[in-house]
C-alpha atoms as a PDB file:
ATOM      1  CA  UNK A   1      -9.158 -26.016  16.762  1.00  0.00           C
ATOM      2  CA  UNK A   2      -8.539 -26.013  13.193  1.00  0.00           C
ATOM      3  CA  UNK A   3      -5.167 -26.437  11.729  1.00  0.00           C
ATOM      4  CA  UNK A   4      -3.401 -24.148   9.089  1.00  0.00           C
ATOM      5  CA  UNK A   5      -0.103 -23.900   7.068  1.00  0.00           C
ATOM      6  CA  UNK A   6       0.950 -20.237   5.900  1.00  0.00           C
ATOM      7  CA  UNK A   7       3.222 -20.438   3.041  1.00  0.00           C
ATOM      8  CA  UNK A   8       4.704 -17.459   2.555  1.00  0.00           C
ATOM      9  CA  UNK A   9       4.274 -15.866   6.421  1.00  0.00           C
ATOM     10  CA  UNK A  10       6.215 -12.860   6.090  1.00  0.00           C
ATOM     11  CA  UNK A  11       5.182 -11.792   3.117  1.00  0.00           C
ATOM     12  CA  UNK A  12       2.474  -8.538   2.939  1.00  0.00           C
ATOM     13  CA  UNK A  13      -0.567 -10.538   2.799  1.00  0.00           C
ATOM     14  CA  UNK A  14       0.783 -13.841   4.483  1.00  0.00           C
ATOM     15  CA  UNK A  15       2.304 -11.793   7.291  1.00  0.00           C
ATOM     16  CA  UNK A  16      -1.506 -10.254   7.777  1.00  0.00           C
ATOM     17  CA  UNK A  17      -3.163 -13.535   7.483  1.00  0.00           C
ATOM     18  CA  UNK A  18      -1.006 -15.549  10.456  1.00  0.00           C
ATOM     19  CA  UNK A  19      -2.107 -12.412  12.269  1.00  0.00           C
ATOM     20  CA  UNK A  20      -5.764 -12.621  11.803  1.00  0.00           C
ATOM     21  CA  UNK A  21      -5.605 -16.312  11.553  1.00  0.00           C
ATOM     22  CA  UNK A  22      -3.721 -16.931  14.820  1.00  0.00           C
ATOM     23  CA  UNK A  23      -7.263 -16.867  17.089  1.00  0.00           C
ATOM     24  CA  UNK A  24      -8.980 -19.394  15.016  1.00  0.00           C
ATOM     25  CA  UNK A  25      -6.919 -21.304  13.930  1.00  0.00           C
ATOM     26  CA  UNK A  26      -3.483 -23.419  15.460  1.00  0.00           C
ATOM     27  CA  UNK A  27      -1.173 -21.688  12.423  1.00  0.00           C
ATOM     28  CA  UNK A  28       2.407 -22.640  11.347  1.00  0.00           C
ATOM     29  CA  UNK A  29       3.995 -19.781   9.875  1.00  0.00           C
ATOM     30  CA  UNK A  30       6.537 -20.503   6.787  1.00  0.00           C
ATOM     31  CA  UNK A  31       8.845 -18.449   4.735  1.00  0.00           C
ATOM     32  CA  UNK A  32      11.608 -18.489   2.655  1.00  0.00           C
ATOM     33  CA  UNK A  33      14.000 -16.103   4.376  1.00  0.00           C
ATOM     34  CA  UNK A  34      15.880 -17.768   7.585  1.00  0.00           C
ATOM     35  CA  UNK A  35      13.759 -15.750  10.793  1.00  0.00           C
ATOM     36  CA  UNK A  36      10.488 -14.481  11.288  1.00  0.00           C
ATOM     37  CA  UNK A  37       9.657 -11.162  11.115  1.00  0.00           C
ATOM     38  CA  UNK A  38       7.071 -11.464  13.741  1.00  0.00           C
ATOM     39  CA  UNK A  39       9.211 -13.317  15.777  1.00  0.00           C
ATOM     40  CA  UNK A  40       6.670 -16.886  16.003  1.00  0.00           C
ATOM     41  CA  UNK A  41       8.688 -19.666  17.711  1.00  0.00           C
ATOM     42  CA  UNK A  42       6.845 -22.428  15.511  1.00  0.00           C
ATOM     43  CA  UNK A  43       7.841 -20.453  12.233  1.00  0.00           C
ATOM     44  CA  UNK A  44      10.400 -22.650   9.856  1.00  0.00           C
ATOM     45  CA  UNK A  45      12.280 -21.495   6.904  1.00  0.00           C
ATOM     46  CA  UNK A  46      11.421 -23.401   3.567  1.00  0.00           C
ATOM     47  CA  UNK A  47      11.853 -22.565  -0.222  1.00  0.00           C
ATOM     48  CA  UNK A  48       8.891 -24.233  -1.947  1.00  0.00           C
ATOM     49  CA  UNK A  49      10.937 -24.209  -5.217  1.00  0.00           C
ATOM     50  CA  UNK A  50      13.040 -27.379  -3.178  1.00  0.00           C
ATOM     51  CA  UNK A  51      11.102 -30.075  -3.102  1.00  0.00           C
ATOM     52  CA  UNK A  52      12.895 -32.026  -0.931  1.00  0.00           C
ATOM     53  CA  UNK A  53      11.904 -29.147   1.392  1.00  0.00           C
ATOM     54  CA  UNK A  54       8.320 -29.340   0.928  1.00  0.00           C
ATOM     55  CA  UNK A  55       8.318 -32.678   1.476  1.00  0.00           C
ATOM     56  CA  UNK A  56       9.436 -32.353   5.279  1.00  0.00           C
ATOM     57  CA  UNK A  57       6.200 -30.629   6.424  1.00  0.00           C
ATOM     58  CA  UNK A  58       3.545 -32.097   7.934  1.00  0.00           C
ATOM     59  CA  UNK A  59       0.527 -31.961   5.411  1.00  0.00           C
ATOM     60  CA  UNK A  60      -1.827 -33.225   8.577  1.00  0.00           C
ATOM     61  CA  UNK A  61      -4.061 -30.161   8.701  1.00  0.00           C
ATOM     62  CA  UNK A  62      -7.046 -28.472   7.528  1.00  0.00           C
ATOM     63  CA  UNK A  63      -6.077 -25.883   5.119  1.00  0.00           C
ATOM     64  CA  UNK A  64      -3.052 -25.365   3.333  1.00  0.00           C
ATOM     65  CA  UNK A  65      -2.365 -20.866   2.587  1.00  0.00           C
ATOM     66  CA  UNK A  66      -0.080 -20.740  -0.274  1.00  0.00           C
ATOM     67  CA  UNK A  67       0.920 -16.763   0.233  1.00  0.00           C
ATOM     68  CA  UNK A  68       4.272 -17.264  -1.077  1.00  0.00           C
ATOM     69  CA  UNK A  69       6.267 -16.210  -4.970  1.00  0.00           C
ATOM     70  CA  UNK A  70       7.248 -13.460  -6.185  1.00  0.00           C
ATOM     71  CA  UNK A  71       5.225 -10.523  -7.255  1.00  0.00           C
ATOM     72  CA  UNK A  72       6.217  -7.761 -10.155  1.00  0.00           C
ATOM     73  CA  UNK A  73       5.913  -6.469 -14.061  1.00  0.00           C
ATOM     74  CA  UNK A  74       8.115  -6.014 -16.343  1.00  0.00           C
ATOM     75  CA  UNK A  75      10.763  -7.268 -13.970  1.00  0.00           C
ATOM     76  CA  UNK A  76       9.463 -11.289 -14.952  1.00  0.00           C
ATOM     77  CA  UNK A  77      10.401 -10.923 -18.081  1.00  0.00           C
ATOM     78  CA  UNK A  78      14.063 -10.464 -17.085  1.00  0.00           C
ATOM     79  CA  UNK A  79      13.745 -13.145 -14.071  1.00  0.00           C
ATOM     80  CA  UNK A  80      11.415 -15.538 -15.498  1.00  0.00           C
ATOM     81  CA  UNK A  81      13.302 -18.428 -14.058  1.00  0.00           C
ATOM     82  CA  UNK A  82      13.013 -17.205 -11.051  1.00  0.00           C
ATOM     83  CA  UNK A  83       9.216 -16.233 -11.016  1.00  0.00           C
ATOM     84  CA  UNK A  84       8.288 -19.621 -12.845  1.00  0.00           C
ATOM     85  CA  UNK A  85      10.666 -21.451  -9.983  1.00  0.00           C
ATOM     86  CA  UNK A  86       8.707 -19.475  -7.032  1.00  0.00           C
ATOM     87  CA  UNK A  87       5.431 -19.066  -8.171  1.00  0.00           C
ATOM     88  CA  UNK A  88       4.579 -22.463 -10.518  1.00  0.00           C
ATOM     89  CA  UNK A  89       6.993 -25.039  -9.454  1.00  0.00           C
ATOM     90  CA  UNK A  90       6.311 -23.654  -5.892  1.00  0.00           C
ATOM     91  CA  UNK A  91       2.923 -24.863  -5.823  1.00  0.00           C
ATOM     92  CA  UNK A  92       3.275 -27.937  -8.030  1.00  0.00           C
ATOM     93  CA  UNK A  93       5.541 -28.851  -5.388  1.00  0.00           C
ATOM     94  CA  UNK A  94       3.202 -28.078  -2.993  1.00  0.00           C
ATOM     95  CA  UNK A  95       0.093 -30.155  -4.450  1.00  0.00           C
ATOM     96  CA  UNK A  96       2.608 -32.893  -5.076  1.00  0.00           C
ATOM     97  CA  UNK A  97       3.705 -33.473  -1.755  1.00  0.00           C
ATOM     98  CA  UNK A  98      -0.174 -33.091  -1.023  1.00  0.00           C
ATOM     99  CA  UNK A  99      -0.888 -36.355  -3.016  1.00  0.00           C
ATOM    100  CA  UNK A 100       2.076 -38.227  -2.029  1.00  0.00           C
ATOM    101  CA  UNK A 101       0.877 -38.094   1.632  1.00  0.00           C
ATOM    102  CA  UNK A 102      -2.739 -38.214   1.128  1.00  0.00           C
ATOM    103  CA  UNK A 103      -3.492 -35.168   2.406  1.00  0.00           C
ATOM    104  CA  UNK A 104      -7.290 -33.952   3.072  1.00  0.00           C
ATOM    105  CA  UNK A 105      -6.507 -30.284   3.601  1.00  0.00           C
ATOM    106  CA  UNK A 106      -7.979 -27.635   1.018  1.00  0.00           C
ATOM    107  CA  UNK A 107      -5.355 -25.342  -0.949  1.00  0.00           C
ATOM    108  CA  UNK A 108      -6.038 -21.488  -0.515  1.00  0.00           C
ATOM    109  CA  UNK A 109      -4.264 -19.257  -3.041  1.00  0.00           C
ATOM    110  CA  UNK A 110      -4.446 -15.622  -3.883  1.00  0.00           C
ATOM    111  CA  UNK A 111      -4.864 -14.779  -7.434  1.00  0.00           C
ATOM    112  CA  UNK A 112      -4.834 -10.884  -8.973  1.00  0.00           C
ATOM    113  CA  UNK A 113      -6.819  -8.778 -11.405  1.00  0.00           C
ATOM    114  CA  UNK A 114      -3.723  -9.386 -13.625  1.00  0.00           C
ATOM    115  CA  UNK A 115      -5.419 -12.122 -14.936  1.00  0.00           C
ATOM    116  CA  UNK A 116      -8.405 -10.407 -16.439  1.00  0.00           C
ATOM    117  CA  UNK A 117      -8.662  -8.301 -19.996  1.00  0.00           C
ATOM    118  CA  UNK A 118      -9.892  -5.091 -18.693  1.00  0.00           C
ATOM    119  CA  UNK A 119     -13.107  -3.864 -19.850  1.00  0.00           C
ATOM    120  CA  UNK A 120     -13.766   0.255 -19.701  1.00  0.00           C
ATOM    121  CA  UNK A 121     -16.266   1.105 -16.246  1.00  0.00           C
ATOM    122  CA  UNK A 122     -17.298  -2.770 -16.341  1.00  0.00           C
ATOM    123  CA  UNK A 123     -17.774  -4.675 -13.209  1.00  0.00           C
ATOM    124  CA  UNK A 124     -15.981  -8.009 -13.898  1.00  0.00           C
ATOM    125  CA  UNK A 125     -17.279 -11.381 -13.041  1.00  0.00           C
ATOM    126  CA  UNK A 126     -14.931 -14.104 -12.041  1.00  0.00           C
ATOM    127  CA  UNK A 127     -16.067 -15.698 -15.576  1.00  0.00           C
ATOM    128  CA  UNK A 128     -15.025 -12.786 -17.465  1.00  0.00           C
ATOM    129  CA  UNK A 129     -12.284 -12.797 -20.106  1.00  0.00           C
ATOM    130  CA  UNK A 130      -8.860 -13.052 -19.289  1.00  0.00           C
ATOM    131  CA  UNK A 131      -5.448 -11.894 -20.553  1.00  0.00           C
ATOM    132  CA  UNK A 132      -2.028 -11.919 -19.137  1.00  0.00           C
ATOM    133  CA  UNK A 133       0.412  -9.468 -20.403  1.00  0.00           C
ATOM    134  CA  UNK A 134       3.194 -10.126 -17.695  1.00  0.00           C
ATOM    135  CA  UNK A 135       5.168 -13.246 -16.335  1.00  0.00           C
ATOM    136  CA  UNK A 136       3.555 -12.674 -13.236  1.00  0.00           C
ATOM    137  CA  UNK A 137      -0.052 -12.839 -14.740  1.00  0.00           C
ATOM    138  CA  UNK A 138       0.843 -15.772 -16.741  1.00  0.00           C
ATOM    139  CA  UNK A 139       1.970 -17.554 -13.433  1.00  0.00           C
ATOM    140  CA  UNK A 140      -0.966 -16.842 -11.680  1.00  0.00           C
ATOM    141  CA  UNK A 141      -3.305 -18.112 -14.521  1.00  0.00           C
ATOM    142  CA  UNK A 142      -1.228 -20.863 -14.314  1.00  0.00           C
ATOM    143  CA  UNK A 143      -1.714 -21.735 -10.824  1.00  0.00           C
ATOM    144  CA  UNK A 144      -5.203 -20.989 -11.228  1.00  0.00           C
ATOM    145  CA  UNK A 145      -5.110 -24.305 -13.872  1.00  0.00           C
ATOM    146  CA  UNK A 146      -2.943 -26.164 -11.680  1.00  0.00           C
ATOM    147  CA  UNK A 147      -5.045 -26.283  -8.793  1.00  0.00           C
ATOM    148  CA  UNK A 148      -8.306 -27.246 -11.230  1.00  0.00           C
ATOM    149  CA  UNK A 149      -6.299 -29.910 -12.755  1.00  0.00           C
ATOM    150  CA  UNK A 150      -5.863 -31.716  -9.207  1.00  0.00           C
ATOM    151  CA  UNK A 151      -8.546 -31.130  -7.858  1.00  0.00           C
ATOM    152  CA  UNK A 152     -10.014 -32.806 -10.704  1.00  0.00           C
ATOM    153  CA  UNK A 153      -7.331 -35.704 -10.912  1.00  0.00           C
ATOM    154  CA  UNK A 154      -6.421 -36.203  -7.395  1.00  0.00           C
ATOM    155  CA  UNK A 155      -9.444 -34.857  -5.302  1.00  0.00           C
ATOM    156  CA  UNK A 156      -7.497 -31.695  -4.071  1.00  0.00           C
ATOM    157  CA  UNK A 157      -9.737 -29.112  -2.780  1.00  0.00           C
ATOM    158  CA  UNK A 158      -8.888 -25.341  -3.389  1.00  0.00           C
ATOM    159  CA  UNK A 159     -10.152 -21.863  -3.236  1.00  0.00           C
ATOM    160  CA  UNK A 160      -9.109 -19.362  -4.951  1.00  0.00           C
ATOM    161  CA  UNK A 161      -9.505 -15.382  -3.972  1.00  0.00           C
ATOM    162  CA  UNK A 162      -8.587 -12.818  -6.773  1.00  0.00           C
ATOM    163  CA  UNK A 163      -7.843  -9.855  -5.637  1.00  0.00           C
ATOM    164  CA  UNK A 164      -7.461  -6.003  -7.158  1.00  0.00           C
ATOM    165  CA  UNK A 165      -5.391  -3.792  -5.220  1.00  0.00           C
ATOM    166  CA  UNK A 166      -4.666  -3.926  -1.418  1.00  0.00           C
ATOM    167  CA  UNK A 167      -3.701  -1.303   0.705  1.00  0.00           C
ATOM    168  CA  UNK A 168      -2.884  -0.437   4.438  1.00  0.00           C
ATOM    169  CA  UNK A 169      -0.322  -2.085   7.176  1.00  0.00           C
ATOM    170  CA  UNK A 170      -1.799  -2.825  10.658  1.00  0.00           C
ATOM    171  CA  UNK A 171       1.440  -4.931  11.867  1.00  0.00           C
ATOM    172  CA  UNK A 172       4.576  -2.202  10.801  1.00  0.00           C
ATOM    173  CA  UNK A 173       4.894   1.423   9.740  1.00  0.00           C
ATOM    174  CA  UNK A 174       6.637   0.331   6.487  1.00  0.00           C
ATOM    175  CA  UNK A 175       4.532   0.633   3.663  1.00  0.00           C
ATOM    176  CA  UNK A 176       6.152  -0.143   0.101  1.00  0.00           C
ATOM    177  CA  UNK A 177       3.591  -2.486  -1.246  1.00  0.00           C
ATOM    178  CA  UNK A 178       1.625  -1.419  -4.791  1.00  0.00           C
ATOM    179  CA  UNK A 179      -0.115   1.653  -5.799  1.00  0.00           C
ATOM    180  CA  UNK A 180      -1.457   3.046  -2.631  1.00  0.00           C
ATOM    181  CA  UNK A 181       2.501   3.011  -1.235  1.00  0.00           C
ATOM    182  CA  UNK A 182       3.472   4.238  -4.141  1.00  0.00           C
ATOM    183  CA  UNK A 183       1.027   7.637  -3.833  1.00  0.00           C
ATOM    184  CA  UNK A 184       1.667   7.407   0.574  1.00  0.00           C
ATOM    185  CA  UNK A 185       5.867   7.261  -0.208  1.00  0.00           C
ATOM    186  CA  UNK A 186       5.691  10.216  -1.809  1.00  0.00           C
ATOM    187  CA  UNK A 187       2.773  12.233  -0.653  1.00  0.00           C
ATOM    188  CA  UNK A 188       4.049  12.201   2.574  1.00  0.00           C
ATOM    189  CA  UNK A 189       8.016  12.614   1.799  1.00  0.00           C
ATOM    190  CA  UNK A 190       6.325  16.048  -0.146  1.00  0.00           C
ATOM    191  CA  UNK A 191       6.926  14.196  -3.408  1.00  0.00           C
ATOM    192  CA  UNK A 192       4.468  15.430  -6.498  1.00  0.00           C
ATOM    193  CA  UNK A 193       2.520  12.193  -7.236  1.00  0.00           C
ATOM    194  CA  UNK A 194       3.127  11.087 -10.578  1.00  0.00           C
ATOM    195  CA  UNK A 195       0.474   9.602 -12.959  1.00  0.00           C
ATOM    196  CA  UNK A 196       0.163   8.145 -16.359  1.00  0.00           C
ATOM    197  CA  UNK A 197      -2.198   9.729 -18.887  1.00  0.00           C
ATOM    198  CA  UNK A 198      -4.625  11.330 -17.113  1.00  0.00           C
ATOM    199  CA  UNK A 199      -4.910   8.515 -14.172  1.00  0.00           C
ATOM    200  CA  UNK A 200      -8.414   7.705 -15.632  1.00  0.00           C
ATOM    201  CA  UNK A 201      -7.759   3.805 -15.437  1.00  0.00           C
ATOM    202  CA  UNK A 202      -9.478   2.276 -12.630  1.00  0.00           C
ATOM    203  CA  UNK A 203      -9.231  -0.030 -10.019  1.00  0.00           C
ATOM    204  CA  UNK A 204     -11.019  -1.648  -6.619  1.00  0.00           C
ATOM    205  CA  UNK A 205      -9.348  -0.990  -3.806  1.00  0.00           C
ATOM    206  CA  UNK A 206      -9.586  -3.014  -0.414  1.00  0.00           C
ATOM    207  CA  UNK A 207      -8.014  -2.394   3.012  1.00  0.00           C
ATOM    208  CA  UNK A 208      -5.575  -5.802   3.951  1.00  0.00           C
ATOM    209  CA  UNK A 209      -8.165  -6.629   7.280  1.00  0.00           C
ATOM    210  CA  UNK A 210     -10.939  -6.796   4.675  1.00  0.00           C
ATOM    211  CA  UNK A 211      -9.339  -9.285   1.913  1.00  0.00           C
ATOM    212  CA  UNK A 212      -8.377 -11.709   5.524  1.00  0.00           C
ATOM    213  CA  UNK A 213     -11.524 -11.739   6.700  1.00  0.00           C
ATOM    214  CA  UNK A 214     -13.606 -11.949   4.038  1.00  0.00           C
ATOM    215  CA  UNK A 215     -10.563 -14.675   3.121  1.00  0.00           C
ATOM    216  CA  UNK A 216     -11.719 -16.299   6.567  1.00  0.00           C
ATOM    217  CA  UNK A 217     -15.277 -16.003   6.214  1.00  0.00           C
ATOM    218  CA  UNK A 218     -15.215 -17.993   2.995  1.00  0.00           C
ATOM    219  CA  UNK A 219     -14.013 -21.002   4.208  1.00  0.00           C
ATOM    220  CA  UNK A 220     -16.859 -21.428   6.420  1.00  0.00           C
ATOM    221  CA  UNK A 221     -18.675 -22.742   3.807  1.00  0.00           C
ATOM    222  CA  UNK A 222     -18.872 -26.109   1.929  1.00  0.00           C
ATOM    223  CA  UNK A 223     -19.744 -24.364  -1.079  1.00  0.00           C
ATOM    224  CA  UNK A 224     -15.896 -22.191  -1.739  1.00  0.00           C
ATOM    225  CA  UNK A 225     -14.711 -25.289  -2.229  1.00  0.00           C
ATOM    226  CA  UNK A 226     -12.968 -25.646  -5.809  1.00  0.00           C
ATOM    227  CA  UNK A 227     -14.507 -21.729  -6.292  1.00  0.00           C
ATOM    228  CA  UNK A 228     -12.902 -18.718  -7.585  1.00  0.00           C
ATOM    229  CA  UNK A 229     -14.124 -15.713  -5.677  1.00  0.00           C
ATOM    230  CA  UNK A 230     -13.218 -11.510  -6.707  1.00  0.00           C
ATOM    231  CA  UNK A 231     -12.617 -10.015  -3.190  1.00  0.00           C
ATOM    232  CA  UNK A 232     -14.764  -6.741  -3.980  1.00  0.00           C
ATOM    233  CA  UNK A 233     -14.481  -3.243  -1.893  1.00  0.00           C
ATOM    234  CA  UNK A 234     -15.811   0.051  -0.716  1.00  0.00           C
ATOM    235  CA  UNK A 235     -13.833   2.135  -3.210  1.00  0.00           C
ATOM    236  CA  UNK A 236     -13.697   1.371  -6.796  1.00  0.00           C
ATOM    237  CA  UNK A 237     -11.754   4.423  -7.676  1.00  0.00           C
ATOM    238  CA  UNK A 238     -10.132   5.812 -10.414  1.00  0.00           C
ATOM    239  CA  UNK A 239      -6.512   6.147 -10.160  1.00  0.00           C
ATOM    240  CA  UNK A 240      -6.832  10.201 -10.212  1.00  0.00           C
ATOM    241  CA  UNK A 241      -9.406   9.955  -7.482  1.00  0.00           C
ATOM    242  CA  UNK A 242      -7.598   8.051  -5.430  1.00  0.00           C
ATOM    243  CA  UNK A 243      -4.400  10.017  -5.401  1.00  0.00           C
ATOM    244  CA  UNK A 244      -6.431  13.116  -4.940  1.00  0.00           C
ATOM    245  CA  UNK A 245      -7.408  11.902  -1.474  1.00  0.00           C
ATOM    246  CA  UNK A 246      -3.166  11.695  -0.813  1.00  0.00           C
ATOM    247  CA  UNK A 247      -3.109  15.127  -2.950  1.00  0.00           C
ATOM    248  CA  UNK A 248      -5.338  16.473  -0.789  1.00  0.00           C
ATOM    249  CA  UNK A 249      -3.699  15.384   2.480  1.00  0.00           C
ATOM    250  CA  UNK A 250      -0.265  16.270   2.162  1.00  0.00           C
ATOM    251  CA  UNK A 251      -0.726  19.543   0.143  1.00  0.00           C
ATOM    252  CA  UNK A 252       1.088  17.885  -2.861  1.00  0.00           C
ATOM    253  CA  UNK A 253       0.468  18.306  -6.668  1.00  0.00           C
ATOM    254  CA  UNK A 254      -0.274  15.552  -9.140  1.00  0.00           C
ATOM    255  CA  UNK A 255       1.443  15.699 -12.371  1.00  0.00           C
ATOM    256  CA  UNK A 256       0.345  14.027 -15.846  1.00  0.00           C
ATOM    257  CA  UNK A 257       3.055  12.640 -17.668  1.00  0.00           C
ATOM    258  CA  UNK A 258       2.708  10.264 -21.088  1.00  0.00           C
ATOM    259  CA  UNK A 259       2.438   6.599 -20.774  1.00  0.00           C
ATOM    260  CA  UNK A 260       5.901   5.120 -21.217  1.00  0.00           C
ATOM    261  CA  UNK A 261       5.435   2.359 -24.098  1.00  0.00           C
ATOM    262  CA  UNK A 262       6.607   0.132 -21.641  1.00  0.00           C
ATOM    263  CA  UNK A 263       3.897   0.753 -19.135  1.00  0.00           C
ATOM    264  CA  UNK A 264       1.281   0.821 -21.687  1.00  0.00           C
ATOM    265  CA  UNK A 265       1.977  -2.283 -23.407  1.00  0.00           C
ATOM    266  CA  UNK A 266       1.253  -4.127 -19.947  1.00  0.00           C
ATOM    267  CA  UNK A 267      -1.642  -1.624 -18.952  1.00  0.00           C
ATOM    268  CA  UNK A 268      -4.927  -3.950 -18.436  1.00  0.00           C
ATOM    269  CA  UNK A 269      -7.404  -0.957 -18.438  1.00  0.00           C
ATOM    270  CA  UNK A 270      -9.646  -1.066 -15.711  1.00  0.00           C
ATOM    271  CA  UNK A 271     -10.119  -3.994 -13.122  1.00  0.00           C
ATOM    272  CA  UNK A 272     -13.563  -3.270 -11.493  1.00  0.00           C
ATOM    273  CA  UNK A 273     -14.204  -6.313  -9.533  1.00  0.00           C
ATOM    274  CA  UNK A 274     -17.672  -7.833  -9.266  1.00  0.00           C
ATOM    275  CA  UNK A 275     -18.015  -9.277  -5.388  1.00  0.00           C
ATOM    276  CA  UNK A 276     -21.617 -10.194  -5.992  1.00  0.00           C
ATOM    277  CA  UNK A 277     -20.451 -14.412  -5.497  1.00  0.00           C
ATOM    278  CA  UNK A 278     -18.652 -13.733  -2.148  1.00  0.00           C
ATOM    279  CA  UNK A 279     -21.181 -11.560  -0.903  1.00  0.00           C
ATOM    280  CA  UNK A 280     -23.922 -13.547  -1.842  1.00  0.00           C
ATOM    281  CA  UNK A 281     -22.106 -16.517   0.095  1.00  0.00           C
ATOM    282  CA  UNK A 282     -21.039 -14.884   3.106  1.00  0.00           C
ATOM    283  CA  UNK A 283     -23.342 -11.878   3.690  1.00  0.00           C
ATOM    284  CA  UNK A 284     -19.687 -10.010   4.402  1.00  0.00           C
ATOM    285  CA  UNK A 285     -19.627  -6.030   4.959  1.00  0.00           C
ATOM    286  CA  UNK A 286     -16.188  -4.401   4.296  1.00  0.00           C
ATOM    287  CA  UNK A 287     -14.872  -2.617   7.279  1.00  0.00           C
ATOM    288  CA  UNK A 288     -12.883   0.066   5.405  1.00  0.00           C
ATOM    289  CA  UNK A 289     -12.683   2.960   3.335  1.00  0.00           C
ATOM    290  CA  UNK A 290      -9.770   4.602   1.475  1.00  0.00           C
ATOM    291  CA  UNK A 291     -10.928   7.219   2.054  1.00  0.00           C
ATOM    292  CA  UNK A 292     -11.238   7.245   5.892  1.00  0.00           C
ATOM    293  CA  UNK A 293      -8.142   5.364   6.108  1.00  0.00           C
ATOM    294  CA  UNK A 294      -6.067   8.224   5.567  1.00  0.00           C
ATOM    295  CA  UNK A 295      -7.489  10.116   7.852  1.00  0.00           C
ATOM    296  CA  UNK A 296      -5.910   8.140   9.976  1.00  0.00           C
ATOM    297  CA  UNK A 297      -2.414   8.650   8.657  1.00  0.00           C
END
């Protein structure tokens, strides 16, 4: 059986991939905070900003998850030390304590469609132009460079999976993360949903089982390695559609109000992915819909 470290374990998408992970794979769960939410017996506590505690683990496996950092917007450019501490020196940490102990296993990080420059009802390619207007963007374009500049100094292999906006929970009933929790918090409190402009910007959405498996899937083959991949979806949806399904639901109203300069400055436009590479590798078929998902709600 394969062996895998999960940086970053009880995190939204970590948390998910130690679950879907845990059948294939012998998995060692690792966070920052002191327990595990899931309650794993193997899981250990470890800032990856401390390199002294990066440099305890055991490197001796096949693939290396680094799920971990700090996500937001306009909060990074308040708490840039701390976003450049968890998200960049994080992972140089990581890839150094990869090369001092000769490690063979391949580096698998999530990027975001923060990185691109938006281009109106365009499909974008993993070669398209990019653009970060946020900390957070900059941090993961960062990354991004960090991981090509070992691999190509050191012989560390990576994958990288961009990905747009996830949505659903199978392993709590708390759901706080992004847009989608944003529209279910209040929808279903009997909250008006609130949108900018006319919520014509749009974006791919993909259920949190589909971004792990097609994650999974990936790494079957030779050729992911030291590849950038868009995890694609069933709904690329504008933001107004999109609500409308939670509208529609809970017998709630959307209201229009005017982009806050704020917001707009930092507003990418629309982040269609392109999934054409991934599919054409793996032959994967998304499981979910938005749509049918909250029918099940």
């Amino acid at each position: 059986m394969q062996k895998s470290i999960v940086f970053g374990a009880n995190g939204y998408l970590g948390r998910h991939l130690v679950h879907f992970l845990q059948n294939l794979h012998q998995v060692t769960p690792l966070g920052k905070s002191s327990e595990s939410i899931n309650h794993y017996e193997n899981y250990n506590s470890v800032d990856i900003a401390d390199f002294n505690q990066v440099s305890k683990i055991d490197f001796d496996v096949d693939y290396i998850f680094v799920f971990a950092g700090l996500t937001g917007t306009n909060v990074g450019f308040d708490k840039y030390d701390d976003f450049i501490k968890s998200n960049e020196i994080g992972l140089l940490n990581i890839l150094k304590h990869h090369v001092n102990t000769k490690s063979k296993a391949r580096i698998i990080f999530p990027s975001t469609r923060l990185v691109y420059k938006g281009i109106e009802n365009t499909f974008l390619k993993e070669d398209d132009e990019k653009e970060a207007l946020t900390v957070y963007a900059q941090n993961k374009l960062s990354c991004e460079n960090y991981l090509k500049m070992y691999a190509k100094n050191f012989d560390v292999d990576y994958t990288i999976f961009r990905i747009c906006v996830p949505y659903g929970n199978l392993l709590s009933k708390d759901y706080s993360y992004g847009t989608i929790g944003f529209f279910l918090n209040k929808a279903s409190k009997n909250k008006d949903i609130t949108l900018y402009g006319k919520g014509e910007v749009k974006r791919t959405f993909t259920h949190v089982e589909d971004i792990c498996s097609s994650i999974i899937k990936t790494l079957d083959f030779k050729t992911s390695i030291n590849t950038i991949f868009n995890i694609g979806s069933n709904d690329n949806l504008s933001l107004l559609e999109a609500a409308k399904l939670f509208s529609e639901k809970y017998q709630v109203n959307i209201d229009f109000v005017d982009w806050p300069k704020e917001a707009l400055k930092i507003e990418s436009g629309d982040t269609l992915f392109d999934d054409e590479k991934i599919i054409t590798l793996t032959n994967y078929q998304y499981q979910h819909s938005l749509n049918e998902w909250i029918k099940t709600l």
